[in-house]
N, C-alpha and C. Protein backbone atom coordinates (compact mmCIF):
# COMPACT_ATOMS: atom_id res chain seq x y z
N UNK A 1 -64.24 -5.91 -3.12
CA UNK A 1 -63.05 -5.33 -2.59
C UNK A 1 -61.85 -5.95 -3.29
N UNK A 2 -61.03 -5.29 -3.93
CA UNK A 2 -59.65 -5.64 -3.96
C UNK A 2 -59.17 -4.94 -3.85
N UNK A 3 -57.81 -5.84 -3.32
CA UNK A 3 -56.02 -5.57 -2.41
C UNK A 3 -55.18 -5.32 -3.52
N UNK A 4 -54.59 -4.66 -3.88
CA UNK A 4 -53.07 -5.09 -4.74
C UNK A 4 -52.09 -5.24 -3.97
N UNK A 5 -51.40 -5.25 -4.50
CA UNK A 5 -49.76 -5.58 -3.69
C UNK A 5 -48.78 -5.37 -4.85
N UNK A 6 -47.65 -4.44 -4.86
CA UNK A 6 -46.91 -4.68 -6.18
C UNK A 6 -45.39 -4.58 -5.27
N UNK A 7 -44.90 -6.42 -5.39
CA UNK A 7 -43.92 -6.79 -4.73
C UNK A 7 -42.44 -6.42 -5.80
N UNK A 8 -42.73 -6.02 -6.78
CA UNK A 8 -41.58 -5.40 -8.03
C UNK A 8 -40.36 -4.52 -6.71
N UNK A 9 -40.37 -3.57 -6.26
CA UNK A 9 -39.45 -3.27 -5.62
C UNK A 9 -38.71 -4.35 -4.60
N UNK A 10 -39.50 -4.98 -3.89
CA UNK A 10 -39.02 -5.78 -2.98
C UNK A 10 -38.27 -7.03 -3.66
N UNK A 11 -38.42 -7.51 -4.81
CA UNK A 11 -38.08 -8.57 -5.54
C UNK A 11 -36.41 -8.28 -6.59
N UNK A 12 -36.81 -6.89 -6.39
CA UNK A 12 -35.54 -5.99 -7.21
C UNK A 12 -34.83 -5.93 -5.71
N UNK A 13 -34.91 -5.19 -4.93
CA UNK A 13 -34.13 -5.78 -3.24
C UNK A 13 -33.52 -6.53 -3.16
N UNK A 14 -34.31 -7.70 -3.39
CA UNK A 14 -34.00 -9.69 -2.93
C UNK A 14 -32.96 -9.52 -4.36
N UNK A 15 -33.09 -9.40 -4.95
CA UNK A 15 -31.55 -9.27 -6.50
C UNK A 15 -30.54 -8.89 -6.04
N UNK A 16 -30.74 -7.77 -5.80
CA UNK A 16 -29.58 -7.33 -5.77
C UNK A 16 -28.55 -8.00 -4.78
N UNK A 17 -29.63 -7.92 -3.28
CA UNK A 17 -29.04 -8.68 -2.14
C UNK A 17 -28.27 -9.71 -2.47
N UNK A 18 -29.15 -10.69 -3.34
CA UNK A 18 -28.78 -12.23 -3.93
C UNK A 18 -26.97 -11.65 -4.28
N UNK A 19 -27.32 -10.83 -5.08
CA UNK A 19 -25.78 -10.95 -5.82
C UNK A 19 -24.79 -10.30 -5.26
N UNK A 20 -25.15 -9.26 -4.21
CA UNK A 20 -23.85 -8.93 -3.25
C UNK A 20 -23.63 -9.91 -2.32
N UNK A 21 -24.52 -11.08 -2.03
CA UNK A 21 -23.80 -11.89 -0.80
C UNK A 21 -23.07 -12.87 -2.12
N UNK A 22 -23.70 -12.75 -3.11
CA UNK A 22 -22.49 -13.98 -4.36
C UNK A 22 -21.27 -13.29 -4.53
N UNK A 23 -21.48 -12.09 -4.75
CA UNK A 23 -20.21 -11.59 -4.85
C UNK A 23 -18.97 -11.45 -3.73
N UNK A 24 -19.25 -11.40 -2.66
CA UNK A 24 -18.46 -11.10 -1.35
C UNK A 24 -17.93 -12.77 -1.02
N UNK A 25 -18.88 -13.92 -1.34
CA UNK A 25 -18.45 -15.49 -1.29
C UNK A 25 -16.98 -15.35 -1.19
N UNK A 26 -16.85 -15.17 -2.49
CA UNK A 26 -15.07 -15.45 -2.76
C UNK A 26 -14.33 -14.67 -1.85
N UNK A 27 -14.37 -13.72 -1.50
CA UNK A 27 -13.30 -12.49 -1.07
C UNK A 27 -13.30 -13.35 0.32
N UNK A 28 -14.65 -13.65 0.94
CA UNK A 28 -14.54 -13.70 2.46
C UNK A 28 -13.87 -15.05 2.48
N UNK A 29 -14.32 -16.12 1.39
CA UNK A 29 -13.32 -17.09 1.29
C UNK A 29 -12.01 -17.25 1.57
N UNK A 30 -11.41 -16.35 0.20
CA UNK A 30 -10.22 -16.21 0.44
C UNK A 30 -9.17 -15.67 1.72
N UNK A 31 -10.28 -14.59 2.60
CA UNK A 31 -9.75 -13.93 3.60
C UNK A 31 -9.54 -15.32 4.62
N UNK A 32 -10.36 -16.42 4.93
CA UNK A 32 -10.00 -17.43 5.88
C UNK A 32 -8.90 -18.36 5.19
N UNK A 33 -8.70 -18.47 3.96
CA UNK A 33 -7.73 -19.09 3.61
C UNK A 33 -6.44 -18.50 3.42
N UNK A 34 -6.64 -17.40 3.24
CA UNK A 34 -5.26 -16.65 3.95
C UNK A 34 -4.79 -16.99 5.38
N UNK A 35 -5.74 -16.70 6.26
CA UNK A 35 -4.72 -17.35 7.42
C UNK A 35 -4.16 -18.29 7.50
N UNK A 36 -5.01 -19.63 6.97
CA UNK A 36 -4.34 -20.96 7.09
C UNK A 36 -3.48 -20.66 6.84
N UNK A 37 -2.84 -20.26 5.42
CA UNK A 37 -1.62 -20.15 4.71
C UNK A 37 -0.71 -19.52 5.16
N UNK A 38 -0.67 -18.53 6.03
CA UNK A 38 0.12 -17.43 6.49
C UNK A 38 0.52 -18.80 7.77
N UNK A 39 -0.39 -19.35 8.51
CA UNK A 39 -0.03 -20.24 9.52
C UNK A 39 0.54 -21.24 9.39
N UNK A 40 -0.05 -22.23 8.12
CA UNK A 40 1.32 -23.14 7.25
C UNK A 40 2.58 -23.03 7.39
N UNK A 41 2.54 -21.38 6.72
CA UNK A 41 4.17 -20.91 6.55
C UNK A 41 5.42 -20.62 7.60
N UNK A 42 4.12 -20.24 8.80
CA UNK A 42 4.65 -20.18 9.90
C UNK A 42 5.04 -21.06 10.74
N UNK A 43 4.79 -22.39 10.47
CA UNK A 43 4.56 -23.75 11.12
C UNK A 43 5.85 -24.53 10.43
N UNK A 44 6.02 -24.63 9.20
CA UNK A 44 6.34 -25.34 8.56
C UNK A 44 8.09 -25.32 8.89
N UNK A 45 8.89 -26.13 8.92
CA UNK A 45 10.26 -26.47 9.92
C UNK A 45 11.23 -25.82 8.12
N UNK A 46 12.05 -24.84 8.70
CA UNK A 46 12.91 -24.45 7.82
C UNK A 46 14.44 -25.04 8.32
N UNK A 47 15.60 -26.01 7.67
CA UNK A 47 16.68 -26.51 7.83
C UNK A 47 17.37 -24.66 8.08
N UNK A 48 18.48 -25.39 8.43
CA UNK A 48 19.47 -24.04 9.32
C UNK A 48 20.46 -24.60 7.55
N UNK A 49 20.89 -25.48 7.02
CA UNK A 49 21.34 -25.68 6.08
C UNK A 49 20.80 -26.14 4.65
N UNK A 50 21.64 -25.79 3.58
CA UNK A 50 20.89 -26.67 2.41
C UNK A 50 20.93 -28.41 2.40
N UNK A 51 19.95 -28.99 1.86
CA UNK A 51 20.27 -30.52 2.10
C UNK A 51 19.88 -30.73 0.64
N UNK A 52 19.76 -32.44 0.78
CA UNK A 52 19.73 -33.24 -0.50
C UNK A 52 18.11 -34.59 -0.44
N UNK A 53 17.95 -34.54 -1.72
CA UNK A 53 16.52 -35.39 -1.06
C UNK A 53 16.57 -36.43 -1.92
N UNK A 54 16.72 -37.41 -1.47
CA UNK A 54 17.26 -38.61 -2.55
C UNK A 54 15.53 -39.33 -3.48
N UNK A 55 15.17 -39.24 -2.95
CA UNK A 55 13.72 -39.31 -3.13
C UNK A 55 13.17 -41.38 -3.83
N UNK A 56 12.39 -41.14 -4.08
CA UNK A 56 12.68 -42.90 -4.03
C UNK A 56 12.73 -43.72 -5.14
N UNK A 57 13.39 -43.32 -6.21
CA UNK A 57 14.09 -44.05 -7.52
C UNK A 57 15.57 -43.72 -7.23
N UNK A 58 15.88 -43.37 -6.00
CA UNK A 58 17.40 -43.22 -5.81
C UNK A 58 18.37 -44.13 -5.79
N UNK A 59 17.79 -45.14 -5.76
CA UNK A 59 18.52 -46.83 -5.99
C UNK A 59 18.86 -46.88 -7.34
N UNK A 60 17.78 -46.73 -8.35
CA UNK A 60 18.03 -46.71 -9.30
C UNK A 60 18.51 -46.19 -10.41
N UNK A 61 18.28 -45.09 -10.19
CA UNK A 61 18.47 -43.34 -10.72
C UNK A 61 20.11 -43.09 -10.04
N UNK A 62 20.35 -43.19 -8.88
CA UNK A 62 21.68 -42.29 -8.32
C UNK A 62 21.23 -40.74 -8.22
N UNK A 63 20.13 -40.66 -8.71
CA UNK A 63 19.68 -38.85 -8.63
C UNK A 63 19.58 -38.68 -7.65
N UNK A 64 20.08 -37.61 -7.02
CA UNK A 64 19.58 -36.69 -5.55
C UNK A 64 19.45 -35.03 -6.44
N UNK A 65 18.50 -34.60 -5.35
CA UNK A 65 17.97 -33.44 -5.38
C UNK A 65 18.44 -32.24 -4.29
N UNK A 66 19.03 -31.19 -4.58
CA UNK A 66 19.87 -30.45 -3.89
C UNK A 66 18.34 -29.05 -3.61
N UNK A 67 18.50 -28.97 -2.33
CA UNK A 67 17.07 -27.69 -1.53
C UNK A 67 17.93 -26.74 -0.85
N UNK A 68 17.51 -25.70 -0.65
CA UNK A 68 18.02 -24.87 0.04
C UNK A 68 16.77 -24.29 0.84
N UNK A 69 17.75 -23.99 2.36
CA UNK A 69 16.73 -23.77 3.41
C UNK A 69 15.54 -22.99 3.01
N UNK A 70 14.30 -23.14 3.49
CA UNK A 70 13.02 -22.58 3.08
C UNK A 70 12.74 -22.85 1.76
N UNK A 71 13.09 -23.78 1.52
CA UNK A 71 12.50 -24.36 -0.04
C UNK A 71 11.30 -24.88 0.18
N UNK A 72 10.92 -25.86 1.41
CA UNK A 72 9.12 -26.25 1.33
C UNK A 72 8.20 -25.11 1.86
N UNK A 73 8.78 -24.03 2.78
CA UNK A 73 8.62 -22.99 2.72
C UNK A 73 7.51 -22.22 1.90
N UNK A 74 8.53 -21.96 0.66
CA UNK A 74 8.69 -21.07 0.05
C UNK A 74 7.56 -21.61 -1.42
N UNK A 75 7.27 -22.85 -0.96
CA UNK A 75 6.48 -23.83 -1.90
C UNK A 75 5.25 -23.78 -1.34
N UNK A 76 4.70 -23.36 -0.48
CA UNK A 76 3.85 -23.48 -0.26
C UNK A 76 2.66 -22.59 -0.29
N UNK A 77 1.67 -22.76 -1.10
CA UNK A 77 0.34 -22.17 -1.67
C UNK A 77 -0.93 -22.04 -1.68
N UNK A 78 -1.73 -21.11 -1.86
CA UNK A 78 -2.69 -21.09 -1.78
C UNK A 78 -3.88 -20.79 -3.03
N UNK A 79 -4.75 -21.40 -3.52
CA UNK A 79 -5.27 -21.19 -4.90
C UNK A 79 -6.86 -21.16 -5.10
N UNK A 80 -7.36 -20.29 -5.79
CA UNK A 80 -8.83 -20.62 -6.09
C UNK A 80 -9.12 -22.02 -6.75
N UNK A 81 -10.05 -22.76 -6.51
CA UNK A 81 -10.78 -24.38 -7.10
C UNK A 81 -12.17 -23.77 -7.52
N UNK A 82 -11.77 -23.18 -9.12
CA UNK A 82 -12.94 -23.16 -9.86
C UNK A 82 -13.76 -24.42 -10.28
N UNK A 83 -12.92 -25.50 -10.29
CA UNK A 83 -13.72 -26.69 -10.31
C UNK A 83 -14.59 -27.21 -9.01
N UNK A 84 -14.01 -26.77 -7.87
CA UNK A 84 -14.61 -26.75 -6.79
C UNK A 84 -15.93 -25.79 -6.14
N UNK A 85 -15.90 -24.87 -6.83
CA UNK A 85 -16.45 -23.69 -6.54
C UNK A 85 -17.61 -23.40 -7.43
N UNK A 86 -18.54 -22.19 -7.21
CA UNK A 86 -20.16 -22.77 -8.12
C UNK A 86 -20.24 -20.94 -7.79
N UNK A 87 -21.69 -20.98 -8.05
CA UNK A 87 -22.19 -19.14 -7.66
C UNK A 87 -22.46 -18.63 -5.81
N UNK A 88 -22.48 -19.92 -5.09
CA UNK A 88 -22.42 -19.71 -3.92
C UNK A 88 -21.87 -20.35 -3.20
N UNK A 89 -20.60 -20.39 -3.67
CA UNK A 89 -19.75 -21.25 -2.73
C UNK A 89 -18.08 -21.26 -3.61
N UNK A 90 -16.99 -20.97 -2.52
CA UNK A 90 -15.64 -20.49 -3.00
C UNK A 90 -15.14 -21.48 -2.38
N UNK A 91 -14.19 -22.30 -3.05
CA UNK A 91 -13.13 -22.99 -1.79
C UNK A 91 -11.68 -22.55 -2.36
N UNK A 92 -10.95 -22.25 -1.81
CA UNK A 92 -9.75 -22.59 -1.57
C UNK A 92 -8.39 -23.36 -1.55
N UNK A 93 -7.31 -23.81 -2.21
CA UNK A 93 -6.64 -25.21 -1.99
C UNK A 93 -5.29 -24.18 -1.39
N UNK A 94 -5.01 -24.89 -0.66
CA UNK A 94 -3.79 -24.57 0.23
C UNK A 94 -2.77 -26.00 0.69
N UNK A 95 -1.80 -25.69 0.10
CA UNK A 95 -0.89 -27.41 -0.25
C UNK A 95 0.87 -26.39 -0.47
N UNK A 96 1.50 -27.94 -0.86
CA UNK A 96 3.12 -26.88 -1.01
C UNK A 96 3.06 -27.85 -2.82
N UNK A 97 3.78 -27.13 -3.51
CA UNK A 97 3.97 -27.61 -4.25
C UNK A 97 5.08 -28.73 -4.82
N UNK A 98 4.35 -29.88 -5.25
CA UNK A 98 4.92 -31.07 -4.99
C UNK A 98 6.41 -31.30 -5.95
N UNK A 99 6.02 -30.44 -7.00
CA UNK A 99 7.63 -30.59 -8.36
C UNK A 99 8.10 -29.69 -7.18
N UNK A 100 8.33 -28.78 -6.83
CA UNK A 100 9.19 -27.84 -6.13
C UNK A 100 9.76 -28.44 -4.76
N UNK A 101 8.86 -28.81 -3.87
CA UNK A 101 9.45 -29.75 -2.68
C UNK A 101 8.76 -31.17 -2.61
N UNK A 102 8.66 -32.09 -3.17
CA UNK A 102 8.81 -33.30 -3.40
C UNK A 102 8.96 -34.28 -1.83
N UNK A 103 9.71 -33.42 -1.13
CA UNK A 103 9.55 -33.84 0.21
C UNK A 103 8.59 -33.65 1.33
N UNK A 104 8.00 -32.87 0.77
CA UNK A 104 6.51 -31.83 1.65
C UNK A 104 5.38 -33.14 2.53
N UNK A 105 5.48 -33.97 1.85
CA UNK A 105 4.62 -35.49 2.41
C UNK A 105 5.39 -36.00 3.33
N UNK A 106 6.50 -36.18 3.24
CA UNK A 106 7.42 -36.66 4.49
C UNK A 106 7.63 -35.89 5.52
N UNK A 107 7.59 -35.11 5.27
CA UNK A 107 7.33 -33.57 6.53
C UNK A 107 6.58 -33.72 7.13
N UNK A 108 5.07 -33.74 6.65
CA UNK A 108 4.10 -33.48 7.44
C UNK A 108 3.47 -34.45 7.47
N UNK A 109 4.06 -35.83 7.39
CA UNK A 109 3.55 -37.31 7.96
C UNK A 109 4.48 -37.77 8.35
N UNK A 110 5.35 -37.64 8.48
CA UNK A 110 6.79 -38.41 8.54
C UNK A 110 6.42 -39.54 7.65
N UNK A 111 8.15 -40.61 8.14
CA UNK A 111 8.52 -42.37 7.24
C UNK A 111 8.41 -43.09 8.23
N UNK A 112 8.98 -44.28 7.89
CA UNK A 112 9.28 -45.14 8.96
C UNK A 112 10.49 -44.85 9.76
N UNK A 113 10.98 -44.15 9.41
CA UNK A 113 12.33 -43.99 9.48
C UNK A 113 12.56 -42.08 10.35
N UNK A 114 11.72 -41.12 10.40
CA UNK A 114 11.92 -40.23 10.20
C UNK A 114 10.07 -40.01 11.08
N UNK A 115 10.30 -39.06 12.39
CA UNK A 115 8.95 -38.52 12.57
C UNK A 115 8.32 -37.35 11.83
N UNK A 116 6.87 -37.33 11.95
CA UNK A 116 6.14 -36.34 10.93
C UNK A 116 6.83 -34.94 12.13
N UNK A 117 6.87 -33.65 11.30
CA UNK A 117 6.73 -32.44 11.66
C UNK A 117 5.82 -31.79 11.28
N UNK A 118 4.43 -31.93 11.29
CA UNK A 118 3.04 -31.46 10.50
C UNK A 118 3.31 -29.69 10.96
N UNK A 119 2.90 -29.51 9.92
CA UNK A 119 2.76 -27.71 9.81
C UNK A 119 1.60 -27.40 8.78
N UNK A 120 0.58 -28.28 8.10
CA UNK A 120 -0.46 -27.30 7.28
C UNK A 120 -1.77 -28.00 8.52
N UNK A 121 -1.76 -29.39 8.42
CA UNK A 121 -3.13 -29.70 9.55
C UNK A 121 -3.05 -29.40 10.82
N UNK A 122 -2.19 -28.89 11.35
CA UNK A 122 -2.04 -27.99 12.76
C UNK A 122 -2.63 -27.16 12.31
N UNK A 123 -2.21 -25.81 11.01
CA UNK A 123 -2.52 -24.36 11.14
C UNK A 123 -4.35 -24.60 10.81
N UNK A 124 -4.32 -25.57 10.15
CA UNK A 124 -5.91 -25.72 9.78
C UNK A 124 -6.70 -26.01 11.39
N UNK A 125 -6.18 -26.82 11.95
CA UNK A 125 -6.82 -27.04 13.40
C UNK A 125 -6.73 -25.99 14.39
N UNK A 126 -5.40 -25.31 14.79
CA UNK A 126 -5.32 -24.17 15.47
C UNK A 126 -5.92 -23.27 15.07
N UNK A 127 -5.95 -22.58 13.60
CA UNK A 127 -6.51 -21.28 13.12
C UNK A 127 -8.30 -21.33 12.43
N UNK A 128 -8.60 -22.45 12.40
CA UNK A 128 -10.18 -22.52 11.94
C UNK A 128 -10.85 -21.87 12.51
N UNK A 129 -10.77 -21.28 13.62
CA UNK A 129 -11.63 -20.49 14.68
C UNK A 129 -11.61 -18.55 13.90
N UNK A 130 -10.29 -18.37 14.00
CA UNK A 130 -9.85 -17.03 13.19
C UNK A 130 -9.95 -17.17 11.95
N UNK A 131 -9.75 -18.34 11.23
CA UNK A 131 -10.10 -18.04 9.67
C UNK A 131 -11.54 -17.78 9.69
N UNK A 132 -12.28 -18.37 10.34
CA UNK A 132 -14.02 -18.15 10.05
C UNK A 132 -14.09 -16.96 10.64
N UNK A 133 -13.70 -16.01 11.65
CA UNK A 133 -13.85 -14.88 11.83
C UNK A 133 -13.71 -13.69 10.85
N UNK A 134 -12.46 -14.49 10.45
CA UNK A 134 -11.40 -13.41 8.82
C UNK A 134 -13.16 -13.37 8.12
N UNK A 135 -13.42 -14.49 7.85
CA UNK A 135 -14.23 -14.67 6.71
C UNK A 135 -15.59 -14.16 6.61
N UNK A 136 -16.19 -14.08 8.23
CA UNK A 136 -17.24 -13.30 8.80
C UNK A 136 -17.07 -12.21 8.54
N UNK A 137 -15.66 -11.38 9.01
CA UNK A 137 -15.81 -9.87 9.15
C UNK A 137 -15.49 -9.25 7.65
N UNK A 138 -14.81 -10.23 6.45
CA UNK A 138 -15.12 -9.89 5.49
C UNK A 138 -16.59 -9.69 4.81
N UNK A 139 -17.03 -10.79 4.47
CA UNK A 139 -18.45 -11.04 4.39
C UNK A 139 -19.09 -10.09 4.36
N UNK A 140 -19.44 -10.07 5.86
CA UNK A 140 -20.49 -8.59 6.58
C UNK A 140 -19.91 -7.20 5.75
N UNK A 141 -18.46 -7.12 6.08
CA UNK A 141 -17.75 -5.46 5.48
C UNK A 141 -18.41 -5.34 4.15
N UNK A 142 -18.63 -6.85 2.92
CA UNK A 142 -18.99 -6.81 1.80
C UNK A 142 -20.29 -6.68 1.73
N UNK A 143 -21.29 -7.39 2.51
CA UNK A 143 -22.82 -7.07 2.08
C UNK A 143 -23.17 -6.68 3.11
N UNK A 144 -23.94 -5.24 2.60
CA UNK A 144 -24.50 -4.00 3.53
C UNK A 144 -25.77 -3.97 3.97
């Protein structure tokens, strides 16, 4: 007695499958790191005026740095980490940019001098629940 079995279709299946859940990685990625970012932005304390940021070679330098309201704002980003990232797995970097607001660390830690006003590790703590949802209902929408 012999059985055959010819698993060729089912193995062509498992392919394809393989590469629509690789492919959808990134998108559903990005869909949870969108919220953070949208929540960052929303978090993050905008001055009612322009100010000045003396920053800390100001002793030495005399340089100050002139911002206008929503400048850390308006700095703040979200980016693919191809160095971070592989065929099954996307991350995300979401930060403000540091040449542009230079003050963005004092914000969201405060000084000695000055309390923190955190606005990106709040939106990451409040919204982790809805970003993984974002990222679920992408996902699924992507592989059928």
């Amino acid at each position: 007695m012999n059985i055959k079995m010819d698993t060729s279709g089912f193995v062509s299946a498992l392919r394809k499958k393989a590469g629509e859940i690789q492919a959808a990685t990134r998108p559903a990625a990005q869909a949870g790191a969108q919220v953070i970012y949208d929540q960052a932005r929303l978090n993050v304390p905008v001055s009612s005026g322009a100010h000045f940021f003396y920053g800390t070679s100001y002793q030495k330098t005399g340089k100050r740095y002139f911002f206008s309201p929503g400048n850390l704002r308006n700095s703040i980003y979200q980016v693919y980490s191809k160095s971070n990232s592989g065929e099954n797995k996307a991350t995300y970097h979401i930060s403000w940019n540091h040449t542009k607001a230079p003050y963005g660390f004092m914000v969201e830690f405060g000084t000695s001098r000055a309390p923190a006003h955190p606005f990106l590790g709040p939106a990451i703590h409040d919204k982790q629940d809805v970003a993984a949802a974002a990222m679920k209902t992408k996902f699924l929408g992507l592989v059928k």
